[in-house]
PDB file of N, CA and C in Angstrom:
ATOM      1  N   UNK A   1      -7.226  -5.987  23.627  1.00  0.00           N
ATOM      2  CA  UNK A   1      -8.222  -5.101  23.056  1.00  0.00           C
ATOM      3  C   UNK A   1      -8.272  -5.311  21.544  1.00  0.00           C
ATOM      4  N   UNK A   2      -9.319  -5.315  20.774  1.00  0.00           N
ATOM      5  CA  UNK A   2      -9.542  -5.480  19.514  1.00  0.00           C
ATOM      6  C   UNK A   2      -9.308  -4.182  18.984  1.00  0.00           C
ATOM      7  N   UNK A   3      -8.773  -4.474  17.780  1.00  0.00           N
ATOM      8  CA  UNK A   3      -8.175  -3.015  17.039  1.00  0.00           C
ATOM      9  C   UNK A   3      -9.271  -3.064  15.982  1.00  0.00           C
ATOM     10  N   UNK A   4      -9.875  -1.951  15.309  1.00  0.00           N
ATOM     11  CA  UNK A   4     -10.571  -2.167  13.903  1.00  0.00           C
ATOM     12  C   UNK A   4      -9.640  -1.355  12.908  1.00  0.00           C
ATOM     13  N   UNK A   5      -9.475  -2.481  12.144  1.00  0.00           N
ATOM     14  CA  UNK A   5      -8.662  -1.421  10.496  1.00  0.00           C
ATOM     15  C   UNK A   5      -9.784  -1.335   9.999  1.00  0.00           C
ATOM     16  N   UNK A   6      -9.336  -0.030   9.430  1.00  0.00           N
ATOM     17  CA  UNK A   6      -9.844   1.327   8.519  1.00  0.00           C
ATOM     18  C   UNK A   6      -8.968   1.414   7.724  1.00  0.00           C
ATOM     19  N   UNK A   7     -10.151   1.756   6.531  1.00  0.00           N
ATOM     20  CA  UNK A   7      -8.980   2.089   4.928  1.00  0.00           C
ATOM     21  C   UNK A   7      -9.660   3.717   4.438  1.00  0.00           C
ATOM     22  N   UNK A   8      -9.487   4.217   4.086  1.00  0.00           N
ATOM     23  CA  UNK A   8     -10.135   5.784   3.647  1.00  0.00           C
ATOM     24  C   UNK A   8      -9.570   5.698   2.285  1.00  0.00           C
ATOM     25  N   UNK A   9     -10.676   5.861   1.331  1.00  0.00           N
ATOM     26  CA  UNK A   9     -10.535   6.037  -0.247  1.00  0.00           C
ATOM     27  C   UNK A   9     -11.240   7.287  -0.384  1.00  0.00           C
ATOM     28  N   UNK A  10     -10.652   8.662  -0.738  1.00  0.00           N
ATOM     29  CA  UNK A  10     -11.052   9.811  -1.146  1.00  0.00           C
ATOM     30  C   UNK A  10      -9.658  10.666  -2.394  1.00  0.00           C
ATOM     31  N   UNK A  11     -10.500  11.481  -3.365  1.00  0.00           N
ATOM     32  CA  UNK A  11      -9.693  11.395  -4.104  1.00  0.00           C
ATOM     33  C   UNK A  11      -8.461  12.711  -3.690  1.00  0.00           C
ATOM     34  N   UNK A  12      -8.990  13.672  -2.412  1.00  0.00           N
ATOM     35  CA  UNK A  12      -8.283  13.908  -2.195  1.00  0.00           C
ATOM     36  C   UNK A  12      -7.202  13.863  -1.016  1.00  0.00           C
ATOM     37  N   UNK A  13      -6.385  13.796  -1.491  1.00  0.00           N
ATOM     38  CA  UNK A  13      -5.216  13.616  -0.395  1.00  0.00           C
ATOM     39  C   UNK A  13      -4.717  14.035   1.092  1.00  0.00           C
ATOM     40  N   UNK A  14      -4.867  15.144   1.064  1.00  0.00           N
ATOM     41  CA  UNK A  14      -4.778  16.077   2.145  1.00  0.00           C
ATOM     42  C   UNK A  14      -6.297  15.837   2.943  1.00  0.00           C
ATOM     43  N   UNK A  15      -7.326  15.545   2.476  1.00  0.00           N
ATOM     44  CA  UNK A  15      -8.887  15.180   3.277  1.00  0.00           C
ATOM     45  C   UNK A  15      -8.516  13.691   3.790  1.00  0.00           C
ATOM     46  N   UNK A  16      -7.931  12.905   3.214  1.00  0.00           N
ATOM     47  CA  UNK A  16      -7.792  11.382   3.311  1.00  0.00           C
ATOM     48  C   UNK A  16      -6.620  11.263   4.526  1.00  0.00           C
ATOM     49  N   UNK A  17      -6.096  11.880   4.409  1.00  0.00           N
ATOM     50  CA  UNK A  17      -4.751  12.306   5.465  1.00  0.00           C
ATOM     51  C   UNK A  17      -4.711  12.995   6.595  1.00  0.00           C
ATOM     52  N   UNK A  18      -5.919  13.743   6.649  1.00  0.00           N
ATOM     53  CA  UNK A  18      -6.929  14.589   8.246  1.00  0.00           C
ATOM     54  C   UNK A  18      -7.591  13.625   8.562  1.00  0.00           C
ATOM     55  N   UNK A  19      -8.095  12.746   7.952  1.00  0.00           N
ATOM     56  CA  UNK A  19      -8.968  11.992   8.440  1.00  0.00           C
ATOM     57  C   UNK A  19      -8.541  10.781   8.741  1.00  0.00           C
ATOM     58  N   UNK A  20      -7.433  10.195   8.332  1.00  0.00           N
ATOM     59  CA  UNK A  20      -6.391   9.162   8.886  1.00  0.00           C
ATOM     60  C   UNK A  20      -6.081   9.774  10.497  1.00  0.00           C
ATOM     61  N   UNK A  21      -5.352  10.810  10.285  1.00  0.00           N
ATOM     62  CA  UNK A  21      -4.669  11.284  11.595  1.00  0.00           C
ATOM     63  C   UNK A  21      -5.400  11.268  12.626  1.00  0.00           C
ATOM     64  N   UNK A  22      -6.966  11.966  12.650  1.00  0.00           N
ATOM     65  CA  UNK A  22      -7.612  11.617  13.283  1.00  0.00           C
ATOM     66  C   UNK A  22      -8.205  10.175  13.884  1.00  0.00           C
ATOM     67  N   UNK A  23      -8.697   9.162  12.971  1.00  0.00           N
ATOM     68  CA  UNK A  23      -9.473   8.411  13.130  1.00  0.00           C
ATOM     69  C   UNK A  23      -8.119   7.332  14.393  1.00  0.00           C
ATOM     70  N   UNK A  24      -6.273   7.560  13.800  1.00  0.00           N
ATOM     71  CA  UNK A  24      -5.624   6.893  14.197  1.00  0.00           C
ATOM     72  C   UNK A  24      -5.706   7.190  16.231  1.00  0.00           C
ATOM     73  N   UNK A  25      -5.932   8.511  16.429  1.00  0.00           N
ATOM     74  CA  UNK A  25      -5.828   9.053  17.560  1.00  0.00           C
ATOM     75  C   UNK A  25      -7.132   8.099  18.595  1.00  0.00           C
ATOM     76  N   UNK A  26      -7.848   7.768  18.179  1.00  0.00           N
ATOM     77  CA  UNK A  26      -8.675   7.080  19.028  1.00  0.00           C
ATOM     78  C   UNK A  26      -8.256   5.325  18.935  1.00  0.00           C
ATOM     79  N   UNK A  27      -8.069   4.915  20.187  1.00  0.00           N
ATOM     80  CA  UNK A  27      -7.359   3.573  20.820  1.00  0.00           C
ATOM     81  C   UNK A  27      -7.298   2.178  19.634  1.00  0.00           C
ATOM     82  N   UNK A  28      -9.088   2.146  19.196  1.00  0.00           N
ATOM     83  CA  UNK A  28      -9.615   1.001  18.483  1.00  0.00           C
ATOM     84  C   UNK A  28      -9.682   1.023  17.455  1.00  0.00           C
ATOM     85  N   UNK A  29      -9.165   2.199  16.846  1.00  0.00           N
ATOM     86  CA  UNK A  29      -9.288   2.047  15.187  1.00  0.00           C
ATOM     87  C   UNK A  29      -7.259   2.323  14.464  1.00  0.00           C
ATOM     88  N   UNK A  30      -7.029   1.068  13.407  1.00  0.00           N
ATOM     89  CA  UNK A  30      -6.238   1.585  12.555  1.00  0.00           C
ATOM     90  C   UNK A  30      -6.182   1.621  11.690  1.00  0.00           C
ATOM     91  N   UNK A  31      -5.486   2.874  10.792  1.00  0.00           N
ATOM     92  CA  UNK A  31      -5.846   3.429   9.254  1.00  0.00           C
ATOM     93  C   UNK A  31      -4.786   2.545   8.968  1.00  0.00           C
ATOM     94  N   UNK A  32      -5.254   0.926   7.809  1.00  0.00           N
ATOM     95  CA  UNK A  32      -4.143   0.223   6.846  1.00  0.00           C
ATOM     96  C   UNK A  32      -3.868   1.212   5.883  1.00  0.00           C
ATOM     97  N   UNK A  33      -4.756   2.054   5.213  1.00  0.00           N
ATOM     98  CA  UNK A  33      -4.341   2.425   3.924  1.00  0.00           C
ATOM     99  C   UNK A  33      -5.168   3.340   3.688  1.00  0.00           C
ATOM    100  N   UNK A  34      -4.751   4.474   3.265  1.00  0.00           N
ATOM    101  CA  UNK A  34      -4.971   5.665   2.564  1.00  0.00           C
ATOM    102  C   UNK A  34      -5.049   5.563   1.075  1.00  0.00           C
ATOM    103  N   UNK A  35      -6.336   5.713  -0.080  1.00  0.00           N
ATOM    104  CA  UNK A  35      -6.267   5.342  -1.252  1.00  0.00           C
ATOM    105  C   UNK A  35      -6.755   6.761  -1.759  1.00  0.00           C
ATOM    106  N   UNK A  36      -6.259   7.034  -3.004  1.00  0.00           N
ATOM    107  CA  UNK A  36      -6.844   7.763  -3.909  1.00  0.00           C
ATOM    108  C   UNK A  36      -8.606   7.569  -4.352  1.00  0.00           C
ATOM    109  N   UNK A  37      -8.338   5.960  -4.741  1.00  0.00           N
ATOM    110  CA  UNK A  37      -9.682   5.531  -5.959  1.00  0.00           C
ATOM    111  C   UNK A  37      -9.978   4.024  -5.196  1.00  0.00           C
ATOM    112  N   UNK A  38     -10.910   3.850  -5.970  1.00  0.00           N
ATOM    113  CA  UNK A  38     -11.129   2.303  -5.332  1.00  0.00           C
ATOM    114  C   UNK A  38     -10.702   1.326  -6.611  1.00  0.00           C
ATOM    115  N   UNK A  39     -10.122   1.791  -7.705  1.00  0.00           N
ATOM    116  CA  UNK A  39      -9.397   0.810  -8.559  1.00  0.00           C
ATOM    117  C   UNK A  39      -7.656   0.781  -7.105  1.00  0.00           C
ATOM    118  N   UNK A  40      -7.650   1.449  -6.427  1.00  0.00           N
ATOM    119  CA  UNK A  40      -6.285   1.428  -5.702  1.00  0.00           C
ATOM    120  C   UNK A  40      -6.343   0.631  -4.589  1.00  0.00           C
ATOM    121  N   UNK A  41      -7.623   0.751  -4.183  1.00  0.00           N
ATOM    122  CA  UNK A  41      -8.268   0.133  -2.767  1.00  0.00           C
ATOM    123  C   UNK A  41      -7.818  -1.465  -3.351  1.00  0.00           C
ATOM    124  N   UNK A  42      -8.304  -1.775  -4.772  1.00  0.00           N
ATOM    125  CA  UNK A  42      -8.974  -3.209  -4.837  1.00  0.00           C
ATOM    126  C   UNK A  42      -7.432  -3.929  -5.538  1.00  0.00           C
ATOM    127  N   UNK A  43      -6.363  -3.023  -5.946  1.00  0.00           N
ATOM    128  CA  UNK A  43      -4.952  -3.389  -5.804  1.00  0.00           C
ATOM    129  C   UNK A  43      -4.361  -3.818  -4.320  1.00  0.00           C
ATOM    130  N   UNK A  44      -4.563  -2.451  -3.584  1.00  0.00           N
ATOM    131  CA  UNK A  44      -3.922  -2.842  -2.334  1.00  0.00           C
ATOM    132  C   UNK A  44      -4.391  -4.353  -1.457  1.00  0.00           C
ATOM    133  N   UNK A  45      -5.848  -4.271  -1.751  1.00  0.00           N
ATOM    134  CA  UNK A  45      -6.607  -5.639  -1.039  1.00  0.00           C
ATOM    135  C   UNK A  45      -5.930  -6.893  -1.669  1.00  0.00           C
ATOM    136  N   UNK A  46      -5.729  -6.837  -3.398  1.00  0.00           N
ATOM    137  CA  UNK A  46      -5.386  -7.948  -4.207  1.00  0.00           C
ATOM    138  C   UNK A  46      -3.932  -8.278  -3.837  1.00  0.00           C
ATOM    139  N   UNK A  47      -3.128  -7.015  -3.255  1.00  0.00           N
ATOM    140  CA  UNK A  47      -1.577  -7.462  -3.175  1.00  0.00           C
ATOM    141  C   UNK A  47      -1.809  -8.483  -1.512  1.00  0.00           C
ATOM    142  N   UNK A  48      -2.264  -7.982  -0.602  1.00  0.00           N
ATOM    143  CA  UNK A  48      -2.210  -8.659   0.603  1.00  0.00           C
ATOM    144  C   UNK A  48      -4.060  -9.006   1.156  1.00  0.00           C
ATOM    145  N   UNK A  49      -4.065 -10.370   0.729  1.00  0.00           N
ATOM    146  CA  UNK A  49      -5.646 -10.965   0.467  1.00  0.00           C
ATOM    147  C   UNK A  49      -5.626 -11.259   2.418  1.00  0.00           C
ATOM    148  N   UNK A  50      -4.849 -10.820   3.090  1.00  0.00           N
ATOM    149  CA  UNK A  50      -5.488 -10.763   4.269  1.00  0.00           C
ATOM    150  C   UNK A  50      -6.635 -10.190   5.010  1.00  0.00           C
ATOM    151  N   UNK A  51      -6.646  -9.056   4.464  1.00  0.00           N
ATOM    152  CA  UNK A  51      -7.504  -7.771   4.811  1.00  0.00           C
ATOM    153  C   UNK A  51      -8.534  -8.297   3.261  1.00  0.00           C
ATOM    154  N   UNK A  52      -9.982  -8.234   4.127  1.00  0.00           N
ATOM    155  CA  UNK A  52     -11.083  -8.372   3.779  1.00  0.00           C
ATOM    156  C   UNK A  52     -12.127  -7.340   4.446  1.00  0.00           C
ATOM    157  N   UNK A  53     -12.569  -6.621   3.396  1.00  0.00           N
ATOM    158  CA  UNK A  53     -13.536  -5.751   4.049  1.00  0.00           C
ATOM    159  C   UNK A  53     -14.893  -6.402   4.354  1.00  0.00           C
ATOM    160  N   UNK A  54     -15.512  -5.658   5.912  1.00  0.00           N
ATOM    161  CA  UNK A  54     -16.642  -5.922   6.096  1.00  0.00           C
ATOM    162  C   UNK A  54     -17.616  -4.801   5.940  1.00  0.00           C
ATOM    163  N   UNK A  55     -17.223  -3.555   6.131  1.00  0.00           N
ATOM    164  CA  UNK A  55     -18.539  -2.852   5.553  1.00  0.00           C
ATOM    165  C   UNK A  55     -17.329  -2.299   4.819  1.00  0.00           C
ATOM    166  N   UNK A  56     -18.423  -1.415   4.115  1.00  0.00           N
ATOM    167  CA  UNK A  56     -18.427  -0.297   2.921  1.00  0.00           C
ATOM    168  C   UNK A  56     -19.008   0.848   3.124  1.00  0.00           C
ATOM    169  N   UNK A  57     -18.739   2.180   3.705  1.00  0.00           N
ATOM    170  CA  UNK A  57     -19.642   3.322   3.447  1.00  0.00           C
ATOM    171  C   UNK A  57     -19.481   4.015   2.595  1.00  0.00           C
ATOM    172  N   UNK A  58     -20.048   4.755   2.264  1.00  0.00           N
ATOM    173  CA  UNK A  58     -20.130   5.824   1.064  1.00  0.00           C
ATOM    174  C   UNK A  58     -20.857   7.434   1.355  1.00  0.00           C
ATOM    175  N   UNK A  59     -20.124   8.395   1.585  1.00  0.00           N
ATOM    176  CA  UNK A  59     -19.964   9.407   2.238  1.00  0.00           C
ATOM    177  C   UNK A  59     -21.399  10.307   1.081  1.00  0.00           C
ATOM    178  N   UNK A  60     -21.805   9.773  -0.005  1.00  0.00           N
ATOM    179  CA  UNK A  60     -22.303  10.183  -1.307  1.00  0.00           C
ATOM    180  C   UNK A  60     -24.233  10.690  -0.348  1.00  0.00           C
TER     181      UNK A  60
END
């Protein structure tokens, strides 16, 4: 079965962390990383250049 990683960048913590827990509970999706900012997102991506995002949403 194909897994999809998910990253959640929100600045707050406790919203980013309900919404991990959740999203982890369904079979096909896993949360790599929980970020504050997207200067954190584009560290975490730069430390391990495996993970390449394909979309982008914006909750705005």
């Amino acid at each position: 079965m194909i897994k999809y990683s998910v990253v959640i960048v929100d600045d707050h913590t406790l919203l980013s962390q309900a919404i991990a827990t959740m999203v982890n509970t369904f079979s096909k999706f896993k949360v790599l990383y929980t970020c504050k900012n997207g200067q954190e997102l584009v560290e975490k991506f730069s430390a391990s250049a495996k993970y390449i995002p394909r979309y982008c949403f914006n909750g705005y």
